[in-house]
Structure formats: structure tokens, C-alpha cells
N, C-alpha and C. Protein backbone atom coordinates (compact mmCIF):
# COMPACT_ATOMS: atom_id res chain seq x y z
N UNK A 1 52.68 73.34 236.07
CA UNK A 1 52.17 74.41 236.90
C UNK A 1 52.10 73.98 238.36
N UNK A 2 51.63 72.67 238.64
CA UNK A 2 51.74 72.62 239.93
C UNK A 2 52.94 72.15 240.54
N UNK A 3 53.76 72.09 240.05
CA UNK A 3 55.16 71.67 240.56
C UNK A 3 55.64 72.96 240.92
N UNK A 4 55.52 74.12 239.73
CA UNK A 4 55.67 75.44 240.14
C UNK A 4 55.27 75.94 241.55
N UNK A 5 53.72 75.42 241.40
CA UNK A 5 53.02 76.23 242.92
C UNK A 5 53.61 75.67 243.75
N UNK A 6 53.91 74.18 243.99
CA UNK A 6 54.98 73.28 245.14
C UNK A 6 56.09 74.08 245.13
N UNK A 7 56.69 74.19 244.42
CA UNK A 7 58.24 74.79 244.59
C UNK A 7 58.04 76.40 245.45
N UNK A 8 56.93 77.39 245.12
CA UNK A 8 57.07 78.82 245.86
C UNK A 8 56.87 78.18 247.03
N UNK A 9 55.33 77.46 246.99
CA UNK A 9 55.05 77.16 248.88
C UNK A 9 56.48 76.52 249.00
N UNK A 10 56.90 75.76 248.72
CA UNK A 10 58.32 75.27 249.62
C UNK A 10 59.08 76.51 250.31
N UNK A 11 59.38 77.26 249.28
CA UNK A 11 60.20 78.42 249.17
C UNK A 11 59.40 79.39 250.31
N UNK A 12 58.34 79.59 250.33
CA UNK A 12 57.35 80.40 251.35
C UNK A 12 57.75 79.71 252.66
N UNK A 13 57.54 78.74 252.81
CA UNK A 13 57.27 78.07 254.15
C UNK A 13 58.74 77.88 254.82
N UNK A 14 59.69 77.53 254.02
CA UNK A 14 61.44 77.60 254.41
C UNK A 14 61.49 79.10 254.64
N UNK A 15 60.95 80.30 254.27
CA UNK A 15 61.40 81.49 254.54
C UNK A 15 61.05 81.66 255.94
N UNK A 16 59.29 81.28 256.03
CA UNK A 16 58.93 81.60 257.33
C UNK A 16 59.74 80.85 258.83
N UNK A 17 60.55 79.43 258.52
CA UNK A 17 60.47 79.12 259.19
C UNK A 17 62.32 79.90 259.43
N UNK A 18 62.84 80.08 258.73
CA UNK A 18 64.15 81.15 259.05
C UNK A 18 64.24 81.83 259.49
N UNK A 19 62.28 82.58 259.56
CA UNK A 19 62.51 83.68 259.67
C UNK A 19 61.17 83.40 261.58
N UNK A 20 61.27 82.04 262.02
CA UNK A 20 60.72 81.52 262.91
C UNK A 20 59.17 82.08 263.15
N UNK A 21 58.64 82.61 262.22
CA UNK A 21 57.29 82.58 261.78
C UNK A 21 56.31 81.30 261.50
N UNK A 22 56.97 80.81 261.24
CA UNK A 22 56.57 79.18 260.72
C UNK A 22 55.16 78.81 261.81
N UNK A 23 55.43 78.44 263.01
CA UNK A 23 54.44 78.23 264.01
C UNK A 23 53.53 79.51 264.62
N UNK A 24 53.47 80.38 263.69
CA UNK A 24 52.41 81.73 263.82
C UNK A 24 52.04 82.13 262.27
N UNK A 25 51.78 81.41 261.82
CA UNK A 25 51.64 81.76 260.65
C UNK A 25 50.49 81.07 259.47
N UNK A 26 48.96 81.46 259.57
CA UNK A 26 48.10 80.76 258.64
C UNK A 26 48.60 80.96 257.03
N UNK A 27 48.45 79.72 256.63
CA UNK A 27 48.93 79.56 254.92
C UNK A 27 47.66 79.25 254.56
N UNK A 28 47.03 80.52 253.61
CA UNK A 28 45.78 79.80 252.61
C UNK A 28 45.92 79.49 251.16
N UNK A 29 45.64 78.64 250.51
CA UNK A 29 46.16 78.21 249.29
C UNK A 29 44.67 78.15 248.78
N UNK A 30 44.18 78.83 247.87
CA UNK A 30 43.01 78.88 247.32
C UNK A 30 43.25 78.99 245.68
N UNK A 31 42.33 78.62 244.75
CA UNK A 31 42.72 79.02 243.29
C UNK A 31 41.38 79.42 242.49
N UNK A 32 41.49 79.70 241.40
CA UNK A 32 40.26 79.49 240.14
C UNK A 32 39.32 78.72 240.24
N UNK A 33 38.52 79.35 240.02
CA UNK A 33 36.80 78.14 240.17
C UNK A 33 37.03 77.53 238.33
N UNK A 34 36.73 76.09 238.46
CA UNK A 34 36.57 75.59 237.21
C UNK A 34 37.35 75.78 235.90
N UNK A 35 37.13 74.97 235.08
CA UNK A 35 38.03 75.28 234.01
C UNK A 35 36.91 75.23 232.73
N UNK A 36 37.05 75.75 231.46
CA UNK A 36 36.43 75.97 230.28
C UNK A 36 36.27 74.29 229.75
N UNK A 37 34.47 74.29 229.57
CA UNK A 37 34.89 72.93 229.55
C UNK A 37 35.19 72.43 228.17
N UNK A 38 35.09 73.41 227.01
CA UNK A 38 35.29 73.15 225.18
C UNK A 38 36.99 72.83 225.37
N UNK A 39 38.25 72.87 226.28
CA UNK A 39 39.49 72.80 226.42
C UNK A 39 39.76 71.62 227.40
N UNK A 40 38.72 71.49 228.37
CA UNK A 40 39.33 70.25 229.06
C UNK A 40 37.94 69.81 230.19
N UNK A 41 38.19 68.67 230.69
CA UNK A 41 37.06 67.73 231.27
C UNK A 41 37.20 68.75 233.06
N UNK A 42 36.23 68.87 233.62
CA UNK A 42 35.70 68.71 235.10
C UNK A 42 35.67 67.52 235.88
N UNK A 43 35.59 66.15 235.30
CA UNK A 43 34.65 65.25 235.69
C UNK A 43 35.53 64.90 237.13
N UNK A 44 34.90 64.49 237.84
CA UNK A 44 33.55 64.00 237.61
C UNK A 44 32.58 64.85 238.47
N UNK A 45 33.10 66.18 238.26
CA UNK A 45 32.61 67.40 238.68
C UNK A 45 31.51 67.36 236.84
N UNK A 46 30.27 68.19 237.13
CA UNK A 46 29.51 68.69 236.44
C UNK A 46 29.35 69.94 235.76
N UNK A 47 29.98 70.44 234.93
CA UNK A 47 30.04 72.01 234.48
C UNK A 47 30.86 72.06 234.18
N UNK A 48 31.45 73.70 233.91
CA UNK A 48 32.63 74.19 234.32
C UNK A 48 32.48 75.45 234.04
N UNK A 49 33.40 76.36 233.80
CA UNK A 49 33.31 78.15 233.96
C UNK A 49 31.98 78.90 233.43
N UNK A 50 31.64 79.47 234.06
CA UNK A 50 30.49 80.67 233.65
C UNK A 50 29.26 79.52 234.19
N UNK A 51 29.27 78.33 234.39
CA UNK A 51 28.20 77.70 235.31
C UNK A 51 27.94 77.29 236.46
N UNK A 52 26.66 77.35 236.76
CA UNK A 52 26.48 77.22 238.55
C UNK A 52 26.71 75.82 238.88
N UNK A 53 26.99 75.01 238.03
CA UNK A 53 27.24 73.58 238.30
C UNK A 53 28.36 73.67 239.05
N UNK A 54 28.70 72.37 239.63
CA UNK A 54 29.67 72.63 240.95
C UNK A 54 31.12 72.43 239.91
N UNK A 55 31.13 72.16 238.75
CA UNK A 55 32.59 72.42 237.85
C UNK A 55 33.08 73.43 238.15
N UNK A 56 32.07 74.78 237.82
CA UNK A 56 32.10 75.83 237.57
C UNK A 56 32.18 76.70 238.51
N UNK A 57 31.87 76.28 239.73
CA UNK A 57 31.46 76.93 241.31
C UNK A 57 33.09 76.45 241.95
N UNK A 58 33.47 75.30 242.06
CA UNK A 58 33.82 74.38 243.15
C UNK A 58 35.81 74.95 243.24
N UNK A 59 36.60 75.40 243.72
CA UNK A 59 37.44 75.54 243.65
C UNK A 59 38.60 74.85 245.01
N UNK A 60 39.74 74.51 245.19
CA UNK A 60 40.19 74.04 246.43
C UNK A 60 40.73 74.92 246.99
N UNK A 61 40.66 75.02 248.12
CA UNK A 61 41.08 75.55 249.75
C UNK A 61 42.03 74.85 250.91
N UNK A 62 43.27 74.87 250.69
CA UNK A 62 44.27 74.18 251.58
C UNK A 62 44.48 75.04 252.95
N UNK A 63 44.36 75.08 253.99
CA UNK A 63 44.65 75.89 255.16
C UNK A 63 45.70 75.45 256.17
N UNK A 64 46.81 75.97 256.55
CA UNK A 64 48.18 75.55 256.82
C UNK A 64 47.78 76.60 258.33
N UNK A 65 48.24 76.06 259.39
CA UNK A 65 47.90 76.68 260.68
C UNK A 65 48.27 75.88 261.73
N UNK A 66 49.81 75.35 261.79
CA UNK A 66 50.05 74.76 262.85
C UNK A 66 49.84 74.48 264.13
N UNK A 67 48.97 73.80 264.58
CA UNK A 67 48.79 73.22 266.18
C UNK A 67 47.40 73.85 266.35
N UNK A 68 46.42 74.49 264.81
CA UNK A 68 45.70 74.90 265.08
C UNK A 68 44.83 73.83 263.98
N UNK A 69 45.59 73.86 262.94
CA UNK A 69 44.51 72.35 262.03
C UNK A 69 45.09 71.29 261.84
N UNK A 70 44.04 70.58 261.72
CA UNK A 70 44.70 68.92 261.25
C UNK A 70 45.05 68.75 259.81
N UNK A 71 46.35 67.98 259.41
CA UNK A 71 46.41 67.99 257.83
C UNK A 71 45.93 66.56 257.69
N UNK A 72 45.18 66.68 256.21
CA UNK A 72 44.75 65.45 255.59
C UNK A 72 43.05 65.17 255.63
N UNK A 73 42.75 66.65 256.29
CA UNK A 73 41.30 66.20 256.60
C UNK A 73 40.58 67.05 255.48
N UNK A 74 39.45 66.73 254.80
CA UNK A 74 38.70 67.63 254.07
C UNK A 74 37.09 67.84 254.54
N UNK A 75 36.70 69.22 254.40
CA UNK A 75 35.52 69.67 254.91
C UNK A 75 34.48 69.65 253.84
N UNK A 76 33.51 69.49 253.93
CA UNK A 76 32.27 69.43 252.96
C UNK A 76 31.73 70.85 252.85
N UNK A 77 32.05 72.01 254.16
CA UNK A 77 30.92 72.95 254.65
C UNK A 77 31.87 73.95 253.23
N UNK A 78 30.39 74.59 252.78
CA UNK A 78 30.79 75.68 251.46
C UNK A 78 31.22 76.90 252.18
N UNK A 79 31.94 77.45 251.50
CA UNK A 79 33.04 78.68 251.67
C UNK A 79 32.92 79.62 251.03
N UNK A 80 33.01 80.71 250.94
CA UNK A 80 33.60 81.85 249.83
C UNK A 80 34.78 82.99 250.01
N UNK A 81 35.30 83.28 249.31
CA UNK A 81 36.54 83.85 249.95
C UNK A 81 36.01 85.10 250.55
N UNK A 82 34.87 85.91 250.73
CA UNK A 82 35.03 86.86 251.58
C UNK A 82 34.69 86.46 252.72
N UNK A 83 34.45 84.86 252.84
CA UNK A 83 34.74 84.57 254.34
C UNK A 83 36.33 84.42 255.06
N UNK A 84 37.33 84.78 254.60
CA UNK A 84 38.24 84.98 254.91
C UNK A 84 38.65 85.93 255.58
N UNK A 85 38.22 86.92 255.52
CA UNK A 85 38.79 88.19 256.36
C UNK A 85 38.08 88.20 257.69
N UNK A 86 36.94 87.91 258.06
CA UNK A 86 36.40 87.55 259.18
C UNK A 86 36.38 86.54 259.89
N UNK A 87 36.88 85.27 259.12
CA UNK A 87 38.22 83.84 259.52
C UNK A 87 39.23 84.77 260.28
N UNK A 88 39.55 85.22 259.26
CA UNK A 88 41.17 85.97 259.78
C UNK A 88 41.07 86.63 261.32
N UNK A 89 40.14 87.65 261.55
CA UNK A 89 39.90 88.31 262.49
C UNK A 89 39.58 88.05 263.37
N UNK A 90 38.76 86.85 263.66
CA UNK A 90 39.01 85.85 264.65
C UNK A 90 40.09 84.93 265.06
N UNK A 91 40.38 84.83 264.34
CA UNK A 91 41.92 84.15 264.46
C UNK A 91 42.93 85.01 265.03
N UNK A 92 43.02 85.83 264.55
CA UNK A 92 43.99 87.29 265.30
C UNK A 92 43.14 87.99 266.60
N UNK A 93 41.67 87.30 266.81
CA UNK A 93 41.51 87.98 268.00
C UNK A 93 41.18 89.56 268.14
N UNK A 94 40.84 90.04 266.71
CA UNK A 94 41.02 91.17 266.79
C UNK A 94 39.71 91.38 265.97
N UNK A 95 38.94 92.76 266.33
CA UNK A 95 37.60 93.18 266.12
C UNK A 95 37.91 94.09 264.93
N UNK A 96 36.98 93.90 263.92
CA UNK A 96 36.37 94.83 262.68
C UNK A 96 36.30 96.58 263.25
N UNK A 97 36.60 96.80 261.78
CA UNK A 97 36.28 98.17 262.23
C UNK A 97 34.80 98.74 262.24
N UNK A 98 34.37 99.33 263.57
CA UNK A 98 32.35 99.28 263.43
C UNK A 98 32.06 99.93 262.21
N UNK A 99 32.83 100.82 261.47
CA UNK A 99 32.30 101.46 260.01
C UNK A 99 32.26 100.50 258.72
N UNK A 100 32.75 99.19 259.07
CA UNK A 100 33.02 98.30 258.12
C UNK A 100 31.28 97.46 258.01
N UNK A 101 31.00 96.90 257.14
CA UNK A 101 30.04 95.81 257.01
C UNK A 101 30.82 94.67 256.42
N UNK A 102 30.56 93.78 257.41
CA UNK A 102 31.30 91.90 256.76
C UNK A 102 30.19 91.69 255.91
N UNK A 103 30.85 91.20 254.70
CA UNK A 103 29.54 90.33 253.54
C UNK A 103 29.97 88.76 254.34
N UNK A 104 30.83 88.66 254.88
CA UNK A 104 31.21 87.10 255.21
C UNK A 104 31.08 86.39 256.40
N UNK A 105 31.62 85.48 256.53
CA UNK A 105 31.10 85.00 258.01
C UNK A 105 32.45 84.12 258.28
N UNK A 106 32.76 84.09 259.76
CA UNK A 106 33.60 83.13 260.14
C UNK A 106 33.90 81.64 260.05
N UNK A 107 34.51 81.26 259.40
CA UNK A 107 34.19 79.94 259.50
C UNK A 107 35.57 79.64 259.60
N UNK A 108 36.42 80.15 260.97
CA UNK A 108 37.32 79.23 261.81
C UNK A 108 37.16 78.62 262.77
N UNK A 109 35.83 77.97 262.98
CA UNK A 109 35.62 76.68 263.65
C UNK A 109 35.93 75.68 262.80
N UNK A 110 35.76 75.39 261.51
CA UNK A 110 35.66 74.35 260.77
C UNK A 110 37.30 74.26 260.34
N UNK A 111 38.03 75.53 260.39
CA UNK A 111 39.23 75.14 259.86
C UNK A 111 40.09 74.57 261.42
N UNK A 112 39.38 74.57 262.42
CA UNK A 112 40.19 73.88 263.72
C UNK A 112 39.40 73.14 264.51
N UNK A 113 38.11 72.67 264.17
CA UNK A 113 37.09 71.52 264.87
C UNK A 113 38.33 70.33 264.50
N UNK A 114 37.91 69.41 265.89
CA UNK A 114 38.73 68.41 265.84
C UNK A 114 38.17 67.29 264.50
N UNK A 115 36.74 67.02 264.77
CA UNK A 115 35.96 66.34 263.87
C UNK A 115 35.86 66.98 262.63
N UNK A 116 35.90 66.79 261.47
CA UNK A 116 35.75 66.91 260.14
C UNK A 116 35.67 66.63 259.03
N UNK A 117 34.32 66.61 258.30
CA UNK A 117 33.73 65.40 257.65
C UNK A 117 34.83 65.18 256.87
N UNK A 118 34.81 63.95 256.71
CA UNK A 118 35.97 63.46 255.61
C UNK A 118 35.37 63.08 254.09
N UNK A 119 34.61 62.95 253.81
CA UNK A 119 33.56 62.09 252.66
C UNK A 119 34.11 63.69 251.98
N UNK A 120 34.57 63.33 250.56
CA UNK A 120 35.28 64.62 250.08
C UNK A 120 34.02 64.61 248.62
């Protein structure tokens, strides 16, 4: 499976850059929180699906944003994906619609602060 997901992003990222998108272009790679733990281990995560333990909570977040993040660095600060669309909208510079309510909050400082905790 993950050779699979390597092979589209390859395939994604060669399109964009053909298509010279490549250097305007945020890539978020997010997946499934946790796995069932009666089928397979978390460790040395604690839990896993249907629990608040961080097995069960904790999922990864890759963010691709040329000349805007650093690769190789990992953040500690917690996330949820409806902080994404208000990431996004700052990033594009561009304002919500006033009839809208954000449940989320920005957090594209952390995906382009120079400093970023590394302790994963």
C-alpha cells in the first residue's frame, strides 16, 4: 500500500511540475487515525480505533509547499483537519465567506515557522 501511495504522489507531483504548477502548489498528505488493535499493534503508540488514546487519535500529516516549508522537520503542535481550510485561506490570501462559521483555526504558521520542534 505504501509503495502504491509513493507511486500516485510521484505521478501527482511529475504532473504538476509539466504542468509548471509544481512551485505554487501545497501537497497535503494526511490518512486514517489508528488501526484496530485485535488485527495489528500501535506501539509504541497506546490504543488504537474507537479510542482516545493517541493510537486511536494520532494520524500523519506530510505538507509539501515549496520555498514555503522545510522538509524533514516534524511538529508536535495538534491539528485537525478542519484546520485546513482556514490554513488554506490564508495561504491563498483570501478571506472566508462572512456567512460561513470556521470550526478551525489557522495553523500556517507552524507549517512555515523557520523553527520547529523536532522531538517527534
Amino acid at each position: 500500500m505504501l509503495e502504491s501511495i509513493d507511486d500516485g504522489i510521484g505521478l501527482i507531483t511529475r504532473k504538476l511540475k509539466e504542468l509548471s504548477l509544481d512551485q505554487d502548489t501545497i501537497l497535503i498528505f494526511s490518512s486514517d487515525n489508528g488501526s484496530e488493535t485485535k488485527v495489528t499493534s500501535n506501539a509504541p503508540l497506546r490504543g488504537g480505533k474507537s479510542q482516545l488514546y493517541e493510537g486511536g487519535i494520532r494520524v500523519p500529516l506530510i505538507v509539501r509547499w515549496p520555498g514555503k516549508t522545510s522538509g524533514g522537520k516534524t511538529s508536535n503542535q495538534p491539528t485537525v483537519n478542519i484546520d485546513f481550510y482556514p490554513t488554506l485561506l490564508e495561504a491563498a490570501k483570501a478571506k472566508p465567506d462572512q456567512a460561513q462559521k470556521l470550526d478551525g483555526v489557522s495553523i500556517l504558521a507552524n507549517w512555515t515557522k523557520s523553527k520547529i520542534d523536532t522531538k517527534a
